[in-house]
PDB file of N, CA and C in Angstrom:
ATOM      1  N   UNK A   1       9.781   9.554   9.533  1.00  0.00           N
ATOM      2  CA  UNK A   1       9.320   8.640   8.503  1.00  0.00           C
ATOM      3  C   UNK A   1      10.529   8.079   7.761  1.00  0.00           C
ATOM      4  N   UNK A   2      11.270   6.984   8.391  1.00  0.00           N
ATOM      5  CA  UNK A   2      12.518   6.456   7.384  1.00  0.00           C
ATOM      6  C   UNK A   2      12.143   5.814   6.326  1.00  0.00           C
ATOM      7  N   UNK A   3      12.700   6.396   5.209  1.00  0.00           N
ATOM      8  CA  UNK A   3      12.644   5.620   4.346  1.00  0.00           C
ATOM      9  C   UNK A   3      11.438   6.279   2.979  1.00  0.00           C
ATOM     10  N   UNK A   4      10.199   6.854   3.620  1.00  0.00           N
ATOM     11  CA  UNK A   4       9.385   7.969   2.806  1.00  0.00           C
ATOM     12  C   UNK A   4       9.967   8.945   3.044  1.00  0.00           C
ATOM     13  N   UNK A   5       9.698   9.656   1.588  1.00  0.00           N
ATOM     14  CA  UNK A   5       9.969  11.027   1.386  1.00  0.00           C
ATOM     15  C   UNK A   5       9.062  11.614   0.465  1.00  0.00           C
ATOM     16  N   UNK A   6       8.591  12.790   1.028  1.00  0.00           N
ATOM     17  CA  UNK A   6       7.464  13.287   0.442  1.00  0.00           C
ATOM     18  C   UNK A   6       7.875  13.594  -0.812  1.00  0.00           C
ATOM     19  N   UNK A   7       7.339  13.963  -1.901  1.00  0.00           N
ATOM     20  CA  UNK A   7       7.360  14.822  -3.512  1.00  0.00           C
ATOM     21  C   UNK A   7       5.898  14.993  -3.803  1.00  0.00           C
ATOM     22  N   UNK A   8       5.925  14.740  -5.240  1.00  0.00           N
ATOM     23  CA  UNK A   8       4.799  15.734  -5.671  1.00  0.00           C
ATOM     24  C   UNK A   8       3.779  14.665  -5.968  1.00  0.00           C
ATOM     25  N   UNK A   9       3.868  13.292  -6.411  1.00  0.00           N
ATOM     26  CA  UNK A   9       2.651  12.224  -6.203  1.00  0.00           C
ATOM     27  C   UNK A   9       3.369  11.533  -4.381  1.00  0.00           C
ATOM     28  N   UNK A  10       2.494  10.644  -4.478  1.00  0.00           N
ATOM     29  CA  UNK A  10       2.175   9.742  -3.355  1.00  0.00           C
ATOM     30  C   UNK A  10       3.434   9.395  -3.238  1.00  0.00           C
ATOM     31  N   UNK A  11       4.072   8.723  -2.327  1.00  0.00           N
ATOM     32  CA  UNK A  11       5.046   7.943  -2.487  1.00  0.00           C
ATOM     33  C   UNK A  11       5.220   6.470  -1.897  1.00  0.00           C
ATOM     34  N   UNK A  12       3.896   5.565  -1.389  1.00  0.00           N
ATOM     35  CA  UNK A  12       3.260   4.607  -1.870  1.00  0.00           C
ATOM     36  C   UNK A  12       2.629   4.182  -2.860  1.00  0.00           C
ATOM     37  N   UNK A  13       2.924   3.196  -3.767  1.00  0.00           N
ATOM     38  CA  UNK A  13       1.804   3.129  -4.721  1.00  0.00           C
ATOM     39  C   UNK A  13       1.299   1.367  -4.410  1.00  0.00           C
ATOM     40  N   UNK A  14       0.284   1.347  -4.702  1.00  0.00           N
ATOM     41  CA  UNK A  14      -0.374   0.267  -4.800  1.00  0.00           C
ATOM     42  C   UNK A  14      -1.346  -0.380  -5.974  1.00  0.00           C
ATOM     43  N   UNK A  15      -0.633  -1.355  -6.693  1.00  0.00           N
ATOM     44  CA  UNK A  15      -0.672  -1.694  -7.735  1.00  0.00           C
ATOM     45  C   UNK A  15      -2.461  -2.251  -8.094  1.00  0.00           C
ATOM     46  N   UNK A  16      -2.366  -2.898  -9.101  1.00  0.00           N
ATOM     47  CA  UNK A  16      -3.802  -3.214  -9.566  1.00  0.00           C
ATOM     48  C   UNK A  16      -3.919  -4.627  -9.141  1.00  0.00           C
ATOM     49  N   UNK A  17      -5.128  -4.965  -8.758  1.00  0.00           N
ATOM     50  CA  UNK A  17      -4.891  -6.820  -8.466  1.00  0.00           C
ATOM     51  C   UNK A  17      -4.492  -7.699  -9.562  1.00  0.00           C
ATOM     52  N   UNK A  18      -4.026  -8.499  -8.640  1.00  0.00           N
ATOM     53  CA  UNK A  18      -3.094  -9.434  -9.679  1.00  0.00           C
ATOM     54  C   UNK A  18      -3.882 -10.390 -10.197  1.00  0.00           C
ATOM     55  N   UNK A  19      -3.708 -11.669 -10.800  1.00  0.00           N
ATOM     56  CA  UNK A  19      -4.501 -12.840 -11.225  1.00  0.00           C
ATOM     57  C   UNK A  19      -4.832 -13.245  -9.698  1.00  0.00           C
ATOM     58  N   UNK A  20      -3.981 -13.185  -9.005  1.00  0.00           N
ATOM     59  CA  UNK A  20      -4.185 -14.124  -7.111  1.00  0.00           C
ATOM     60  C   UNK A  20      -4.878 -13.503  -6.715  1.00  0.00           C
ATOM     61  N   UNK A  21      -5.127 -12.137  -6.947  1.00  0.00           N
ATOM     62  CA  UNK A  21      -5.924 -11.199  -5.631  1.00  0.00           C
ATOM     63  C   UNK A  21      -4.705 -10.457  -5.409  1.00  0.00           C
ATOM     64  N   UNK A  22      -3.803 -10.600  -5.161  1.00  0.00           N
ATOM     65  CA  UNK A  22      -2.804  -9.710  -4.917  1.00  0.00           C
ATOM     66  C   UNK A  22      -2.219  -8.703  -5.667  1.00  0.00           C
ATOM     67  N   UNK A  23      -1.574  -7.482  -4.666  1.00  0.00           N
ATOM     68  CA  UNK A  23      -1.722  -6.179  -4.842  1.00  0.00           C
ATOM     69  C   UNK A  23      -0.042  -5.979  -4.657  1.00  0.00           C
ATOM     70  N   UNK A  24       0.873  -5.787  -5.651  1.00  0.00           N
ATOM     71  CA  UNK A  24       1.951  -5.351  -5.351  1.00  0.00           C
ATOM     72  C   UNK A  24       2.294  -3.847  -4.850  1.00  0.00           C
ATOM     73  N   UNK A  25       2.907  -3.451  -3.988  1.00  0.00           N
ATOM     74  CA  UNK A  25       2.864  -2.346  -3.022  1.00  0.00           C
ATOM     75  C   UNK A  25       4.904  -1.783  -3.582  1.00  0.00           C
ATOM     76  N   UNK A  26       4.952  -0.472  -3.740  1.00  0.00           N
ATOM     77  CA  UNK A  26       5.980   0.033  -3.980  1.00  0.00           C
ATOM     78  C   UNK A  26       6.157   1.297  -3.131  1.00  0.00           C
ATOM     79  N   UNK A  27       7.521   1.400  -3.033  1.00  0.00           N
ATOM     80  CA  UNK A  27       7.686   2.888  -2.221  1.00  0.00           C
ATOM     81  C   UNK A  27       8.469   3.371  -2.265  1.00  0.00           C
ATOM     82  N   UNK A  28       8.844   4.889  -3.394  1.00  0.00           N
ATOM     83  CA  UNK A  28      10.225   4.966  -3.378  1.00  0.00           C
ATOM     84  C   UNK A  28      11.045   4.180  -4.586  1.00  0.00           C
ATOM     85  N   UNK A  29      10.557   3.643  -5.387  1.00  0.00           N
ATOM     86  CA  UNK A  29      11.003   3.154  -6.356  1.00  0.00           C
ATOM     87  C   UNK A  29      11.131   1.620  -5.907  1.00  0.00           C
ATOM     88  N   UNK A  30      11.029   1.036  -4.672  1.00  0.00           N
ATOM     89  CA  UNK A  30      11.126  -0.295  -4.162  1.00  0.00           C
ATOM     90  C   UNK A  30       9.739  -0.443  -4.457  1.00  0.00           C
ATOM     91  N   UNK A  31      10.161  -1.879  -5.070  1.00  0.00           N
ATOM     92  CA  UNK A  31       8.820  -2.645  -4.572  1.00  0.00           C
ATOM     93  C   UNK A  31       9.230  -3.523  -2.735  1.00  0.00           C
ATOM     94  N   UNK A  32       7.954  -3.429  -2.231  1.00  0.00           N
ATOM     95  CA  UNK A  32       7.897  -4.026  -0.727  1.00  0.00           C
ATOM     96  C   UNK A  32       7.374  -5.151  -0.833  1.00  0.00           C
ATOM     97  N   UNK A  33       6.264  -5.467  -1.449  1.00  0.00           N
ATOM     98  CA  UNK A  33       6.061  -6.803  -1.460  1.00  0.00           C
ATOM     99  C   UNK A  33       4.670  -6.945  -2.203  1.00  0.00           C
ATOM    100  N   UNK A  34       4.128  -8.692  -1.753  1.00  0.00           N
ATOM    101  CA  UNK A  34       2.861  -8.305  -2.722  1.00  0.00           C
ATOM    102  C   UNK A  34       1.665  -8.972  -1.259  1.00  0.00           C
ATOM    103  N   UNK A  35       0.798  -7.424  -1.638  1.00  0.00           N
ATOM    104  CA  UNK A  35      -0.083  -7.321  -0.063  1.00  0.00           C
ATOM    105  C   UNK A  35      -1.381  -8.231  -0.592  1.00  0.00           C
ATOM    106  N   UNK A  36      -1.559  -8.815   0.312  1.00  0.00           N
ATOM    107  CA  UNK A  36      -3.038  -9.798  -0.085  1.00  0.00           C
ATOM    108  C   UNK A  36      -4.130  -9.236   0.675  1.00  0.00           C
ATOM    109  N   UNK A  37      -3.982  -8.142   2.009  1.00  0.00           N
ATOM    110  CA  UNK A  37      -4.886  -7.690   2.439  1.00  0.00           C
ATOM    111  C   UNK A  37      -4.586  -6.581   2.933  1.00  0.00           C
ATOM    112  N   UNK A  38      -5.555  -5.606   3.799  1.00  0.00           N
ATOM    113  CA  UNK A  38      -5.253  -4.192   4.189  1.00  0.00           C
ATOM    114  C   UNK A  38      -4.152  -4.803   5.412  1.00  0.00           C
ATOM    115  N   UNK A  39      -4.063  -5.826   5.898  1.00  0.00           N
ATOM    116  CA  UNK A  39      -2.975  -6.105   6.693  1.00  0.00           C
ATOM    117  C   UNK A  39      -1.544  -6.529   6.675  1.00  0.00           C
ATOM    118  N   UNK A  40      -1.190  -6.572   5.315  1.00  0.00           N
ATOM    119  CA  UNK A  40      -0.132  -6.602   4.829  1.00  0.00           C
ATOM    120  C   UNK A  40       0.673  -5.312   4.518  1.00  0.00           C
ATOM    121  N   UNK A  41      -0.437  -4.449   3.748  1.00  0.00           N
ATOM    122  CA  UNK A  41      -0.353  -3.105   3.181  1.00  0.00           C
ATOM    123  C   UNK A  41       0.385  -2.566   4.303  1.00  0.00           C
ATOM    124  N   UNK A  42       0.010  -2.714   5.573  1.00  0.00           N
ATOM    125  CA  UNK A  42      -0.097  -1.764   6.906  1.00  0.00           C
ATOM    126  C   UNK A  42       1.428  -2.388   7.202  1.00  0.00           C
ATOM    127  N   UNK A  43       1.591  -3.806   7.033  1.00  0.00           N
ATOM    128  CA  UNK A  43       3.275  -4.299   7.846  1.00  0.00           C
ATOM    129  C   UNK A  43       3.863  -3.785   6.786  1.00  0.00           C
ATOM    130  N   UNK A  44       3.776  -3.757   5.445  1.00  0.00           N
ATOM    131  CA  UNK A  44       4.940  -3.479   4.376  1.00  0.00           C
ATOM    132  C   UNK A  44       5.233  -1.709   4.997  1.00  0.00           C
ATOM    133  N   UNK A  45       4.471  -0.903   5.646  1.00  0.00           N
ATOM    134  CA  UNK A  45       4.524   0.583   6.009  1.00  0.00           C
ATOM    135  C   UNK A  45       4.809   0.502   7.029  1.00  0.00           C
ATOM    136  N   UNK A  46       4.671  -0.693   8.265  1.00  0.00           N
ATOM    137  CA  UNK A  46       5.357  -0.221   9.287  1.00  0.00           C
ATOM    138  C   UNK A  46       6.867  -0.445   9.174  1.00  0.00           C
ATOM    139  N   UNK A  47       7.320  -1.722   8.287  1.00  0.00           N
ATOM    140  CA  UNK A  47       8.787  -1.787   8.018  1.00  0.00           C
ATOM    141  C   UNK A  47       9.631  -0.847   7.009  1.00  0.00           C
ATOM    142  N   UNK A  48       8.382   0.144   6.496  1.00  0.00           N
ATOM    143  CA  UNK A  48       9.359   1.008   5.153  1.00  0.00           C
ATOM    144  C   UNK A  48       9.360   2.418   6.633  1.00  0.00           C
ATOM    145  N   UNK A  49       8.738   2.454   8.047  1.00  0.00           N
ATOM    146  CA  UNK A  49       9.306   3.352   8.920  1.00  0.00           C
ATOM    147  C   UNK A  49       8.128   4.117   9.253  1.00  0.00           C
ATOM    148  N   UNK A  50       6.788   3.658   8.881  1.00  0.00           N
ATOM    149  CA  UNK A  50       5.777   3.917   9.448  1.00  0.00           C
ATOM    150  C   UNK A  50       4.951   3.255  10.557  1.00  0.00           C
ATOM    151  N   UNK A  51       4.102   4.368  11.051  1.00  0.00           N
ATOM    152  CA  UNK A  51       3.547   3.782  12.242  1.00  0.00           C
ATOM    153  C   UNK A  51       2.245   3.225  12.245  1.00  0.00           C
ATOM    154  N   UNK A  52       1.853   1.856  11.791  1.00  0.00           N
ATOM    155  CA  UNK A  52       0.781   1.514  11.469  1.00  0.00           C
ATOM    156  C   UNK A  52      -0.538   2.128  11.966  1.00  0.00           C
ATOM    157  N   UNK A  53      -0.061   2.011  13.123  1.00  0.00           N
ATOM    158  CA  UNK A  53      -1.431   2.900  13.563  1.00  0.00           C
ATOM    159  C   UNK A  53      -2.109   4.600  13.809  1.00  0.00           C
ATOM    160  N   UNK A  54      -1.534   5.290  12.670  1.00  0.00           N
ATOM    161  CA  UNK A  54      -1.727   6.849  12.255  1.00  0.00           C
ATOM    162  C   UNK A  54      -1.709   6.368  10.675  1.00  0.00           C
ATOM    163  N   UNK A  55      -1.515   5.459  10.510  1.00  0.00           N
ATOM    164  CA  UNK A  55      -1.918   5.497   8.709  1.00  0.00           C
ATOM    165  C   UNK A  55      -2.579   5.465   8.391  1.00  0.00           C
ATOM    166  N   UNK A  56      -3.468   6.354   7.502  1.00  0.00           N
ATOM    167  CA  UNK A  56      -4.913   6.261   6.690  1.00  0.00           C
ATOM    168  C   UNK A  56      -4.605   5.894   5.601  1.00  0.00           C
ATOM    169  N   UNK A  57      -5.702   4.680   5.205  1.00  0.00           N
ATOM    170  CA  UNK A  57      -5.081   3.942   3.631  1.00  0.00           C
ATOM    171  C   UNK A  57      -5.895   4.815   2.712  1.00  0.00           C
ATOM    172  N   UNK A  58      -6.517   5.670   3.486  1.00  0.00           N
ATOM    173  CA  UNK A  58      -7.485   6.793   2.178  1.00  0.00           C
ATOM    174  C   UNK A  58      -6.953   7.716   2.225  1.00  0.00           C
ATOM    175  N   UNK A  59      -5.524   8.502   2.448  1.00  0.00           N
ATOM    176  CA  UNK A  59      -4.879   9.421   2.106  1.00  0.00           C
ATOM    177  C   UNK A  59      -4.009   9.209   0.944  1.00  0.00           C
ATOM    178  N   UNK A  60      -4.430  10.279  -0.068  1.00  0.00           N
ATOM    179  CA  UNK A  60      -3.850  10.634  -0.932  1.00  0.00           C
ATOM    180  C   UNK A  60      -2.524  11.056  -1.649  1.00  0.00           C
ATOM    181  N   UNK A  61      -2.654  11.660  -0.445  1.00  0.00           N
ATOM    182  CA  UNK A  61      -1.008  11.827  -0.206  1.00  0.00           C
ATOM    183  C   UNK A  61      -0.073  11.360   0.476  1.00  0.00           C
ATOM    184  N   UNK A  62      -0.490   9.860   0.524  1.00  0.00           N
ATOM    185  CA  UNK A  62       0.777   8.868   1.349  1.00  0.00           C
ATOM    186  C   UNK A  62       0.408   7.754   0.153  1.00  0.00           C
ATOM    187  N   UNK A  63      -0.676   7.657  -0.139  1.00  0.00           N
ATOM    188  CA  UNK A  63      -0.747   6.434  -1.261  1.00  0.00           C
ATOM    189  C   UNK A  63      -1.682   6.718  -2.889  1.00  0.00           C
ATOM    190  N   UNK A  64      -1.295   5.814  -3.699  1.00  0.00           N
ATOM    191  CA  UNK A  64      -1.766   6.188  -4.481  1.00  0.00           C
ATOM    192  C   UNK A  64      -2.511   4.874  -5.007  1.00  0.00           C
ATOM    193  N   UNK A  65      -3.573   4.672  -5.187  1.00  0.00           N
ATOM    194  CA  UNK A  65      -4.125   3.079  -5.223  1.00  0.00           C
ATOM    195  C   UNK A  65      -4.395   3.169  -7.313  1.00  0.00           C
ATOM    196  N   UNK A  66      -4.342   2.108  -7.567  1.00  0.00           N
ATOM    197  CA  UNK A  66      -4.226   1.868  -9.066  1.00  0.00           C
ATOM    198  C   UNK A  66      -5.495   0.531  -9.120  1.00  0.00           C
ATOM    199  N   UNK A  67      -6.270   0.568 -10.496  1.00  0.00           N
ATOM    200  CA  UNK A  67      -6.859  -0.442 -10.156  1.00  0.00           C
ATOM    201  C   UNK A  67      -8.062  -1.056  -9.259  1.00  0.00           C
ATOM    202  N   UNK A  68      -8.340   0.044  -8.591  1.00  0.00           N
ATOM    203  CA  UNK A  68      -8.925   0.334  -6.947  1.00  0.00           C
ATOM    204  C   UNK A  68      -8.339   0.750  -5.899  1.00  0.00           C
ATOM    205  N   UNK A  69      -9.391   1.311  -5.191  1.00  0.00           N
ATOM    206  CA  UNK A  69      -9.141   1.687  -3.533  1.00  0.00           C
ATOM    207  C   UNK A  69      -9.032   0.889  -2.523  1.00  0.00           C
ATOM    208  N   UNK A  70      -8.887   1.458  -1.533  1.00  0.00           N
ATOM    209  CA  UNK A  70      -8.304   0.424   0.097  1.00  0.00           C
ATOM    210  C   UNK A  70      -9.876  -0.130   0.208  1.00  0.00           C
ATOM    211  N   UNK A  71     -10.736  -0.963  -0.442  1.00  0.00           N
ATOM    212  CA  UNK A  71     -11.374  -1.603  -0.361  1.00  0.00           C
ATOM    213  C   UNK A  71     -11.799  -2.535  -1.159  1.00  0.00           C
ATOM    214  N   UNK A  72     -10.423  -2.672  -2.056  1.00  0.00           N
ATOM    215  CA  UNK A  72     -10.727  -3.652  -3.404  1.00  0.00           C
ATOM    216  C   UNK A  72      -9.450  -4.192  -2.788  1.00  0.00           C
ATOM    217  N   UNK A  73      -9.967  -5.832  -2.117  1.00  0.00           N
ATOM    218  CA  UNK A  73      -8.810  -7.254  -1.739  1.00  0.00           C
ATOM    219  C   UNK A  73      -9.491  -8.452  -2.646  1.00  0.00           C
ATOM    220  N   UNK A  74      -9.436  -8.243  -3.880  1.00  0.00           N
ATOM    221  CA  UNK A  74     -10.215  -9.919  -4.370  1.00  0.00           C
ATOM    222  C   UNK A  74      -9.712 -10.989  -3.652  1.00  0.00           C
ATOM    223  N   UNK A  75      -8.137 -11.104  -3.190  1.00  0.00           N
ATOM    224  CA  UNK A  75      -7.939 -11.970  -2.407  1.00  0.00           C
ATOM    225  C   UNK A  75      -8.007 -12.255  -1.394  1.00  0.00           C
ATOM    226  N   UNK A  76      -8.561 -11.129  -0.856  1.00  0.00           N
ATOM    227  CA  UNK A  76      -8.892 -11.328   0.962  1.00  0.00           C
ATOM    228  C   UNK A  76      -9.736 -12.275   0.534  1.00  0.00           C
ATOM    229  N   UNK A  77     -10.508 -12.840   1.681  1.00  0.00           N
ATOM    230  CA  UNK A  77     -11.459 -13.361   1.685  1.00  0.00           C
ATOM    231  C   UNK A  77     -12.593 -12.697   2.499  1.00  0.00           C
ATOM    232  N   UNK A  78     -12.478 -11.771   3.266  1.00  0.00           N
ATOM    233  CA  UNK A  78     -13.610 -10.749   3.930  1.00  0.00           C
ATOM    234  C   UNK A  78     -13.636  -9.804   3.344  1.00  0.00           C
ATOM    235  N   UNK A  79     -12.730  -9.416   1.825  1.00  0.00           N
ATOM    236  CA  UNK A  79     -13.101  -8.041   0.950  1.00  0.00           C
ATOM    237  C   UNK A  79     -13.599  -8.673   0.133  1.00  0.00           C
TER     238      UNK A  79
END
Protein backbone atom coordinates (compact mmCIF):
# COMPACT_ATOMS: atom_id res chain seq x y z
CA UNK A 1 0.00 0.00 0.00
CA UNK A 2 2.35 3.09 -1.08
CA UNK A 3 1.70 5.87 0.26
CA UNK A 4 -1.18 4.62 3.20
CA UNK A 5 -0.21 3.95 6.41
CA UNK A 6 -2.28 2.53 8.86
CA UNK A 7 -2.79 4.47 12.60
CA UNK A 8 -5.44 4.75 14.81
CA UNK A 9 -8.39 6.66 12.60
CA UNK A 10 -8.85 5.95 8.89
CA UNK A 11 -6.35 7.25 6.83
CA UNK A 12 -8.69 8.32 3.98
CA UNK A 13 -10.96 10.90 4.79
CA UNK A 14 -13.70 12.07 2.77
CA UNK A 15 -14.99 15.34 3.21
CA UNK A 16 -18.67 16.70 3.40
CA UNK A 17 -20.31 17.79 0.00
CA UNK A 18 -19.41 20.80 -1.27
CA UNK A 19 -21.82 23.62 -2.78
CA UNK A 20 -21.02 21.47 -6.45
CA UNK A 21 -21.74 18.09 -5.11
CA UNK A 22 -18.29 17.56 -4.59
CA UNK A 23 -16.44 15.66 -2.02
CA UNK A 24 -12.85 16.60 -1.24
CA UNK A 25 -10.85 13.31 -0.52
CA UNK A 26 -7.52 13.47 1.76
CA UNK A 27 -4.91 10.92 2.70
CA UNK A 28 -2.24 11.24 4.90
CA UNK A 29 -2.48 14.77 5.43
CA UNK A 30 -2.72 15.30 1.39
CA UNK A 31 -5.53 16.37 -0.02
CA UNK A 32 -5.98 14.12 -3.52
CA UNK A 33 -8.50 15.83 -5.06
CA UNK A 34 -12.14 16.74 -5.23
CA UNK A 35 -14.22 13.32 -6.07
CA UNK A 36 -17.60 14.00 -7.80
CA UNK A 37 -18.41 10.31 -7.75
CA UNK A 38 -17.64 6.78 -6.22
CA UNK A 39 -15.41 6.77 -9.41
CA UNK A 40 -13.16 9.28 -8.71
CA UNK A 41 -12.90 8.28 -4.98
CA UNK A 42 -11.64 4.80 -6.40
CA UNK A 43 -8.81 6.64 -9.09
CA UNK A 44 -7.70 9.18 -6.29
CA UNK A 45 -6.87 5.37 -4.25
CA UNK A 46 -5.63 3.69 -7.04
CA UNK A 47 -2.95 6.59 -7.56
CA UNK A 48 -2.32 7.15 -3.61
CA UNK A 49 -1.12 2.93 -4.28
CA UNK A 50 -4.27 1.17 -4.03
CA UNK A 51 -5.89 -1.46 -5.84
CA UNK A 52 -9.19 -0.31 -6.92
CA UNK A 53 -10.59 -3.34 -7.13
CA UNK A 54 -10.23 -4.88 -3.27
CA UNK A 55 -11.40 -1.51 -1.98
CA UNK A 56 -14.48 -1.36 0.05
CA UNK A 57 -15.75 2.25 0.30
CA UNK A 58 -17.68 0.87 3.52
CA UNK A 59 -14.62 0.08 5.43
CA UNK A 60 -13.94 1.86 8.28
CA UNK A 61 -10.82 1.43 8.57
CA UNK A 62 -9.48 2.62 5.23
CA UNK A 63 -11.99 5.59 5.16
CA UNK A 64 -13.63 7.80 7.12
CA UNK A 65 -16.73 9.56 5.36
CA UNK A 66 -17.84 13.10 6.95
CA UNK A 67 -21.08 14.55 6.03
CA UNK A 68 -22.26 11.11 4.63
CA UNK A 69 -21.51 7.71 3.44
CA UNK A 70 -20.30 6.06 0.08
CA UNK A 71 -23.77 6.75 -1.01
CA UNK A 72 -24.20 10.42 -0.61
CA UNK A 73 -22.86 11.97 -4.52
CA UNK A 74 -25.31 15.12 -4.76
CA UNK A 75 -23.22 15.60 -7.70
CA UNK A 76 -23.34 12.46 -9.36
CA UNK A 77 -26.11 12.42 -11.25
CA UNK A 78 -27.14 8.54 -10.63
CA UNK A 79 -26.62 9.22 -6.66
Amino acid sequence: MNGIQSSESPPVIVHAPDAGGGRRVRCGGQVLGRALGPGDLLEFLRRAGLDPDTVRLDDPLLIEWRGGGPDVWPGDPGG
